[in-house]
PDB file of N, CA and C in Angstrom:
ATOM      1  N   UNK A   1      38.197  12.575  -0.765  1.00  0.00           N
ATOM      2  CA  UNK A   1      38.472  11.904   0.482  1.00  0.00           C
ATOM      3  C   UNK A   1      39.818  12.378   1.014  1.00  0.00           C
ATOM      4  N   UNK A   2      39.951  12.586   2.248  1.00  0.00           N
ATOM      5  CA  UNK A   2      40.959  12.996   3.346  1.00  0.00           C
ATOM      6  C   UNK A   2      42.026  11.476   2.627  1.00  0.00           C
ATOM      7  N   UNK A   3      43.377  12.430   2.974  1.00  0.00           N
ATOM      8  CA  UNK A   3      44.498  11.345   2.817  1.00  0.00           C
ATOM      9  C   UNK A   3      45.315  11.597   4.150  1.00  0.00           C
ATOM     10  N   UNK A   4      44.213  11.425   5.635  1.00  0.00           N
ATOM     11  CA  UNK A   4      44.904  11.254   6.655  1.00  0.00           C
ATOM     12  C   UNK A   4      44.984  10.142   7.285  1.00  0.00           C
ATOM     13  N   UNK A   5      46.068   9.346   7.833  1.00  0.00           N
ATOM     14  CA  UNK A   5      46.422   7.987   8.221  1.00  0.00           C
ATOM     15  C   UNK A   5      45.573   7.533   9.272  1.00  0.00           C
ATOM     16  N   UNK A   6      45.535   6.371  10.112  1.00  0.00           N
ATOM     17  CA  UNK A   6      44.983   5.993  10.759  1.00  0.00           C
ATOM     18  C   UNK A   6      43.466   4.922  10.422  1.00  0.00           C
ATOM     19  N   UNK A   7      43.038   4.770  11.356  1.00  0.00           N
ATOM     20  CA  UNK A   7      41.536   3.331  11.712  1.00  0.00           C
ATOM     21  C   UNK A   7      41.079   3.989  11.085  1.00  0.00           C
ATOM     22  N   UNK A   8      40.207   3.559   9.795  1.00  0.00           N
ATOM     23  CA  UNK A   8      38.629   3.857   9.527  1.00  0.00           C
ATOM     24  C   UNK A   8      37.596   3.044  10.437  1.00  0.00           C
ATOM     25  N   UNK A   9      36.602   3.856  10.718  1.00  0.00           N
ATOM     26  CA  UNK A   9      35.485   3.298  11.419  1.00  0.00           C
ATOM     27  C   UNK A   9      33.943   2.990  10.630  1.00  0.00           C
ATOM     28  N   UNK A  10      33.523   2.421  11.145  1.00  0.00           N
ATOM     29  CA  UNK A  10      32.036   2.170  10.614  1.00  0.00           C
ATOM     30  C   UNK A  10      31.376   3.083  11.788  1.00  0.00           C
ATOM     31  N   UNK A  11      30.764   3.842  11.742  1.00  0.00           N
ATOM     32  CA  UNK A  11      29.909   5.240  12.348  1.00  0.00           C
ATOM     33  C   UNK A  11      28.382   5.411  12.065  1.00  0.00           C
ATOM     34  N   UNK A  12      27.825   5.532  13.703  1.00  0.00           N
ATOM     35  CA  UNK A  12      26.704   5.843  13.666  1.00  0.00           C
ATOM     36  C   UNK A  12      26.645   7.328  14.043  1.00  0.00           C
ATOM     37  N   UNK A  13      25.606   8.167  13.145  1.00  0.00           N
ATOM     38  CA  UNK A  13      25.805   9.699  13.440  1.00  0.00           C
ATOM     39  C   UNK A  13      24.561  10.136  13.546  1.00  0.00           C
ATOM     40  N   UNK A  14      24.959  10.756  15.180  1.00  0.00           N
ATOM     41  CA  UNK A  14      23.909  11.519  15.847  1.00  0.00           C
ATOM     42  C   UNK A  14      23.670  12.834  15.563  1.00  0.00           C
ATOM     43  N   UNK A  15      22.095  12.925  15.080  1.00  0.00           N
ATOM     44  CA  UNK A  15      21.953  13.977  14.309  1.00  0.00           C
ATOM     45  C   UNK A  15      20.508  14.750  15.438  1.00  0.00           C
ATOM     46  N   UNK A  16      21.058  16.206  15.641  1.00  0.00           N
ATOM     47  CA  UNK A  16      20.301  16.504  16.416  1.00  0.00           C
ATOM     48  C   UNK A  16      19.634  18.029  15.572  1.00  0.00           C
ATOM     49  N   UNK A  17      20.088  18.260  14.276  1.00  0.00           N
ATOM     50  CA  UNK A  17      19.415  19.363  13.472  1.00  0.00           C
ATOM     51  C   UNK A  17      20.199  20.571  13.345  1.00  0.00           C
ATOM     52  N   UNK A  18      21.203  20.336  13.991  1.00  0.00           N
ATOM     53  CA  UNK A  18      21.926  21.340  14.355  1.00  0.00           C
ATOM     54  C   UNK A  18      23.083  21.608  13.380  1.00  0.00           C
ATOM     55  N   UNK A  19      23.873  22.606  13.047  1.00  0.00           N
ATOM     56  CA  UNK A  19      25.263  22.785  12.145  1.00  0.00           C
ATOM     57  C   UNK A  19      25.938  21.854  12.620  1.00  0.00           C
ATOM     58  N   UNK A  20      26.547  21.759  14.273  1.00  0.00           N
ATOM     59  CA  UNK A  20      27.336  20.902  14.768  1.00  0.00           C
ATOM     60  C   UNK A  20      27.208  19.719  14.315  1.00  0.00           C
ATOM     61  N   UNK A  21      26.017  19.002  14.463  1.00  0.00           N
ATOM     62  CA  UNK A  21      26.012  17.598  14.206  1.00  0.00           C
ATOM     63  C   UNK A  21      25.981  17.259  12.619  1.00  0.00           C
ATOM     64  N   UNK A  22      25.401  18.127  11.584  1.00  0.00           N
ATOM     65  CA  UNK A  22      26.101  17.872  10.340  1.00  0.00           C
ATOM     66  C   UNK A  22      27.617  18.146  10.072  1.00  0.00           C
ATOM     67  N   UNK A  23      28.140  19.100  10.624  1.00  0.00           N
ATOM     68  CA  UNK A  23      29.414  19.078  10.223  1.00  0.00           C
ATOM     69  C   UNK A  23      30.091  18.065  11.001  1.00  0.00           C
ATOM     70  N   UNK A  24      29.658  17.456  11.633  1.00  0.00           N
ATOM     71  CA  UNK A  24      30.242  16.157  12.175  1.00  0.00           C
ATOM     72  C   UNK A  24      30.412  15.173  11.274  1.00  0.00           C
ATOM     73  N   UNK A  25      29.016  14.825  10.440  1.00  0.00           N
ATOM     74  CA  UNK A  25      28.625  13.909   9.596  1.00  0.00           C
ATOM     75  C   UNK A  25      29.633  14.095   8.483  1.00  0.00           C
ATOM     76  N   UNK A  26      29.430  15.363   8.075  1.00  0.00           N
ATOM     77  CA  UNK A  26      30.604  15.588   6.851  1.00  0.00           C
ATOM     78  C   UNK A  26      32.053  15.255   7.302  1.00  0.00           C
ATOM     79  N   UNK A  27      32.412  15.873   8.354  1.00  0.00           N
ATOM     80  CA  UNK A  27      33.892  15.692   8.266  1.00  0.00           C
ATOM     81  C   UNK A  27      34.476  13.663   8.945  1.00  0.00           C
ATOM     82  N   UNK A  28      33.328  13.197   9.514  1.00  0.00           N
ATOM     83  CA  UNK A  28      33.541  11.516   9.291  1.00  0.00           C
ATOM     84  C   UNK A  28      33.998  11.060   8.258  1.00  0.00           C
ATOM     85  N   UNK A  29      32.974  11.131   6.867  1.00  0.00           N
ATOM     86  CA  UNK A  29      32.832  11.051   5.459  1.00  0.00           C
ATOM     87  C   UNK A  29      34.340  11.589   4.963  1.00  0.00           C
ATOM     88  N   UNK A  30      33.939  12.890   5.231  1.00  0.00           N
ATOM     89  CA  UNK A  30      35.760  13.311   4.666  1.00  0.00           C
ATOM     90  C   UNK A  30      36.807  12.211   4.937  1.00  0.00           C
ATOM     91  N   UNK A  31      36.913  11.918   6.232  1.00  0.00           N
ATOM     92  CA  UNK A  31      38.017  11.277   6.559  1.00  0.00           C
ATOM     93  C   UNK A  31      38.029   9.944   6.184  1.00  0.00           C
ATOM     94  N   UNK A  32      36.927   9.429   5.337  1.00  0.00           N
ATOM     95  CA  UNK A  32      36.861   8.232   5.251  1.00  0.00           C
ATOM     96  C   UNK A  32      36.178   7.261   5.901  1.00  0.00           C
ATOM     97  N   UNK A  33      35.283   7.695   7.131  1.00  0.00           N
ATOM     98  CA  UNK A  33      34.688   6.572   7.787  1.00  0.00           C
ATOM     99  C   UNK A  33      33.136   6.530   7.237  1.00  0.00           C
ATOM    100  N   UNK A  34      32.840   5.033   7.474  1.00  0.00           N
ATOM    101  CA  UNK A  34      31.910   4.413   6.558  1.00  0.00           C
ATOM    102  C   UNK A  34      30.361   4.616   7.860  1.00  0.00           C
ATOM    103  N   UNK A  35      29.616   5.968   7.354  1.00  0.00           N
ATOM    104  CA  UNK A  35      28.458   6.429   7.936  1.00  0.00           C
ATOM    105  C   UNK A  35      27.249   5.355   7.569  1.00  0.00           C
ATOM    106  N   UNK A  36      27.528   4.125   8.539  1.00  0.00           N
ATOM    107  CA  UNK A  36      26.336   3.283   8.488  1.00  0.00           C
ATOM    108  C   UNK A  36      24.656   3.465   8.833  1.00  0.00           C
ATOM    109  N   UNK A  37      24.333   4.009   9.781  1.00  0.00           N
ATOM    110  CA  UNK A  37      23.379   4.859  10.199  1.00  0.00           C
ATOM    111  C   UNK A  37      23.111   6.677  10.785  1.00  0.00           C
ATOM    112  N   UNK A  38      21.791   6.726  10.542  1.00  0.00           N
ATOM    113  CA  UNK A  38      21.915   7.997  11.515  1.00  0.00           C
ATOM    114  C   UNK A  38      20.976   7.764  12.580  1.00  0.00           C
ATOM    115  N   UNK A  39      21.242   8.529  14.226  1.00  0.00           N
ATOM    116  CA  UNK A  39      20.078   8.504  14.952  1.00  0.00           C
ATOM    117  C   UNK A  39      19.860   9.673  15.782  1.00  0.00           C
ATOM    118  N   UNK A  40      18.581   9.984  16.433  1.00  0.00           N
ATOM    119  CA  UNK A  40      18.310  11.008  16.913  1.00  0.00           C
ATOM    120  C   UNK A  40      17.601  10.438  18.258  1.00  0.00           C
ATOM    121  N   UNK A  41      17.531  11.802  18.924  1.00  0.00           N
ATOM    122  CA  UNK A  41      16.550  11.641  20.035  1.00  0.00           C
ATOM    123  C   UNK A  41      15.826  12.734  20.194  1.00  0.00           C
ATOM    124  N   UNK A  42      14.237  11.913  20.601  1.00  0.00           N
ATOM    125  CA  UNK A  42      13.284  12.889  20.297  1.00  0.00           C
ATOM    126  C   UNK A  42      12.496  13.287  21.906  1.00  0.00           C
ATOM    127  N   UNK A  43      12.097  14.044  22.093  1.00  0.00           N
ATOM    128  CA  UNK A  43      11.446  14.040  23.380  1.00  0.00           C
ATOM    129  C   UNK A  43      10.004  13.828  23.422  1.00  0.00           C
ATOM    130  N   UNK A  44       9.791  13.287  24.621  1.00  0.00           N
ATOM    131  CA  UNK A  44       7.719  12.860  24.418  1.00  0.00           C
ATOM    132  C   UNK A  44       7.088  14.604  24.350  1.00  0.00           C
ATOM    133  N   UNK A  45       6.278  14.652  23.798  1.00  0.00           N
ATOM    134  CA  UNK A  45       5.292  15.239  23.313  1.00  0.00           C
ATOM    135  C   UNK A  45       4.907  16.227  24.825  1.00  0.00           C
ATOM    136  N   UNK A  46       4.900  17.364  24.455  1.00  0.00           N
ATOM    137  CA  UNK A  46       5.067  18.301  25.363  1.00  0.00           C
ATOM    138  C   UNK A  46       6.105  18.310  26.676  1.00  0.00           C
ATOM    139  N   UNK A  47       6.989  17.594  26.306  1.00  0.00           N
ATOM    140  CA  UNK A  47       8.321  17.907  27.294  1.00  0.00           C
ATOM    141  C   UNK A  47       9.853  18.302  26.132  1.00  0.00           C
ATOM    142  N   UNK A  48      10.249  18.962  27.365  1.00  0.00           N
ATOM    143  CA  UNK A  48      11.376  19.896  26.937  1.00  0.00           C
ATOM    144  C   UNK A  48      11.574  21.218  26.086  1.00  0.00           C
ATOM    145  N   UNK A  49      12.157  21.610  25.885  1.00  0.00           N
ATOM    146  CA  UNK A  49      12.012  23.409  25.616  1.00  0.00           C
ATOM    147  C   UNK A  49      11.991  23.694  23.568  1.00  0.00           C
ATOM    148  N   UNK A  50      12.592  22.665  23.150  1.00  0.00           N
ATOM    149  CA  UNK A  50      11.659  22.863  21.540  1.00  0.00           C
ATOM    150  C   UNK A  50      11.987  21.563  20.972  1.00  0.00           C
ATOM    151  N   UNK A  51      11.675  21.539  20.504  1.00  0.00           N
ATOM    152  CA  UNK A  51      11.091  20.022  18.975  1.00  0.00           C
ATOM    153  C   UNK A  51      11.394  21.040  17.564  1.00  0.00           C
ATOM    154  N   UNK A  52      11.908  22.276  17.490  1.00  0.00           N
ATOM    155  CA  UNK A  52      12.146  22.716  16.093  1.00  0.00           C
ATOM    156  C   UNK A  52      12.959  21.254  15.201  1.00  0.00           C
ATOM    157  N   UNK A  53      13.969  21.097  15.892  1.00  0.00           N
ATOM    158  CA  UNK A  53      14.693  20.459  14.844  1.00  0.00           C
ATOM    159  C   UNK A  53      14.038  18.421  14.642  1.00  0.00           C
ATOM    160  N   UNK A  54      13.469  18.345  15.243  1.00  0.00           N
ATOM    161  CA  UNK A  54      13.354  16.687  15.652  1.00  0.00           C
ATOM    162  C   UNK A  54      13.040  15.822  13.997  1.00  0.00           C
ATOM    163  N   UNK A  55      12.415  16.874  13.134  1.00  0.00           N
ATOM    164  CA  UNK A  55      12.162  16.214  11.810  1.00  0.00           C
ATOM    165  C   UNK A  55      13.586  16.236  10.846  1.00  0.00           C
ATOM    166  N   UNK A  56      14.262  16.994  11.293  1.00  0.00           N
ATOM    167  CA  UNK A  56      15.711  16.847  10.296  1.00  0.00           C
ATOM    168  C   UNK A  56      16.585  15.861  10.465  1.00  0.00           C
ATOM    169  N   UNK A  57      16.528  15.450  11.448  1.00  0.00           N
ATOM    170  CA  UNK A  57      17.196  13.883  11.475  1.00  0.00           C
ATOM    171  C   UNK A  57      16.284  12.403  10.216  1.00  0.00           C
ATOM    172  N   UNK A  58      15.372  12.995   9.724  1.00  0.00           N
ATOM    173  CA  UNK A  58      14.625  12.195   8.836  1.00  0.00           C
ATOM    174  C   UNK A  58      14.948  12.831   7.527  1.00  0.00           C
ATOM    175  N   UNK A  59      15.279  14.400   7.663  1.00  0.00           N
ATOM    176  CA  UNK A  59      15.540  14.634   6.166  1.00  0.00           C
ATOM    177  C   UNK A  59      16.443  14.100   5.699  1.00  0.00           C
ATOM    178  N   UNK A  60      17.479  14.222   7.298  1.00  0.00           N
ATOM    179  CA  UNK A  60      18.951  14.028   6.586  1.00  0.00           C
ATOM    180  C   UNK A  60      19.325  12.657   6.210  1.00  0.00           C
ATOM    181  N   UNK A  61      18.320  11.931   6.820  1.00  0.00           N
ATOM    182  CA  UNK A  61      18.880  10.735   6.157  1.00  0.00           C
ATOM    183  C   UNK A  61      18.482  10.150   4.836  1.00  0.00           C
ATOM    184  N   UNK A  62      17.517  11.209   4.267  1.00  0.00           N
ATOM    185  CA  UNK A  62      16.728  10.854   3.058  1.00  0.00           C
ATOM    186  C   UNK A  62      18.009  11.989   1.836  1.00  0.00           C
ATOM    187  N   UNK A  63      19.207  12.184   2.582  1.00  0.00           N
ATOM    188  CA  UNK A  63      19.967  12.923   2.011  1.00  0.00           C
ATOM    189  C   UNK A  63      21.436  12.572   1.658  1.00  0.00           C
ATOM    190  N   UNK A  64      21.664  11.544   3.344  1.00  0.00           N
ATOM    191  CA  UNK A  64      22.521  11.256   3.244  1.00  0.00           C
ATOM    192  C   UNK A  64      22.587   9.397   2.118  1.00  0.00           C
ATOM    193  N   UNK A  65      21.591   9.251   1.801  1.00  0.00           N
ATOM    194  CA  UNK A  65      21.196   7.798   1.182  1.00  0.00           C
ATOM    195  C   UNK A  65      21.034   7.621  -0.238  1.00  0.00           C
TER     196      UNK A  65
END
């Protein structure tokens, strides 16, 4: 754990499948804040340009738990 000063938070982390949004997740954790949930957003079923990642927000939480 980070020994940098300041608020810990209780954090919900938006996970979109991407590097960005895990290394988000990790460096919360690092710093100490308490990763209460994760959430995603998914698009309806034949809209928007891909759905590759939409199931990794389920891995990750079967990862982060």
């Amino acid at each position: 754990m980070s020994n940098l000063p300041g608020i810990k938070h209780k954090v919900i982390g938006l996970v979109s499948g991407g590097k960005d949004s895990t290394f988000n997740l990790l460096h919360c954790v690092a710093n100490g804040h308490d990763l209460v949930a994760l959430a995603t957003l998914t698009p309806e079923a034949g809209i928007g340009k891909s759905q590759a990642g939409h199931q990794l927000g389920r891995l990750a939480e079967e990862q982060m738990s």
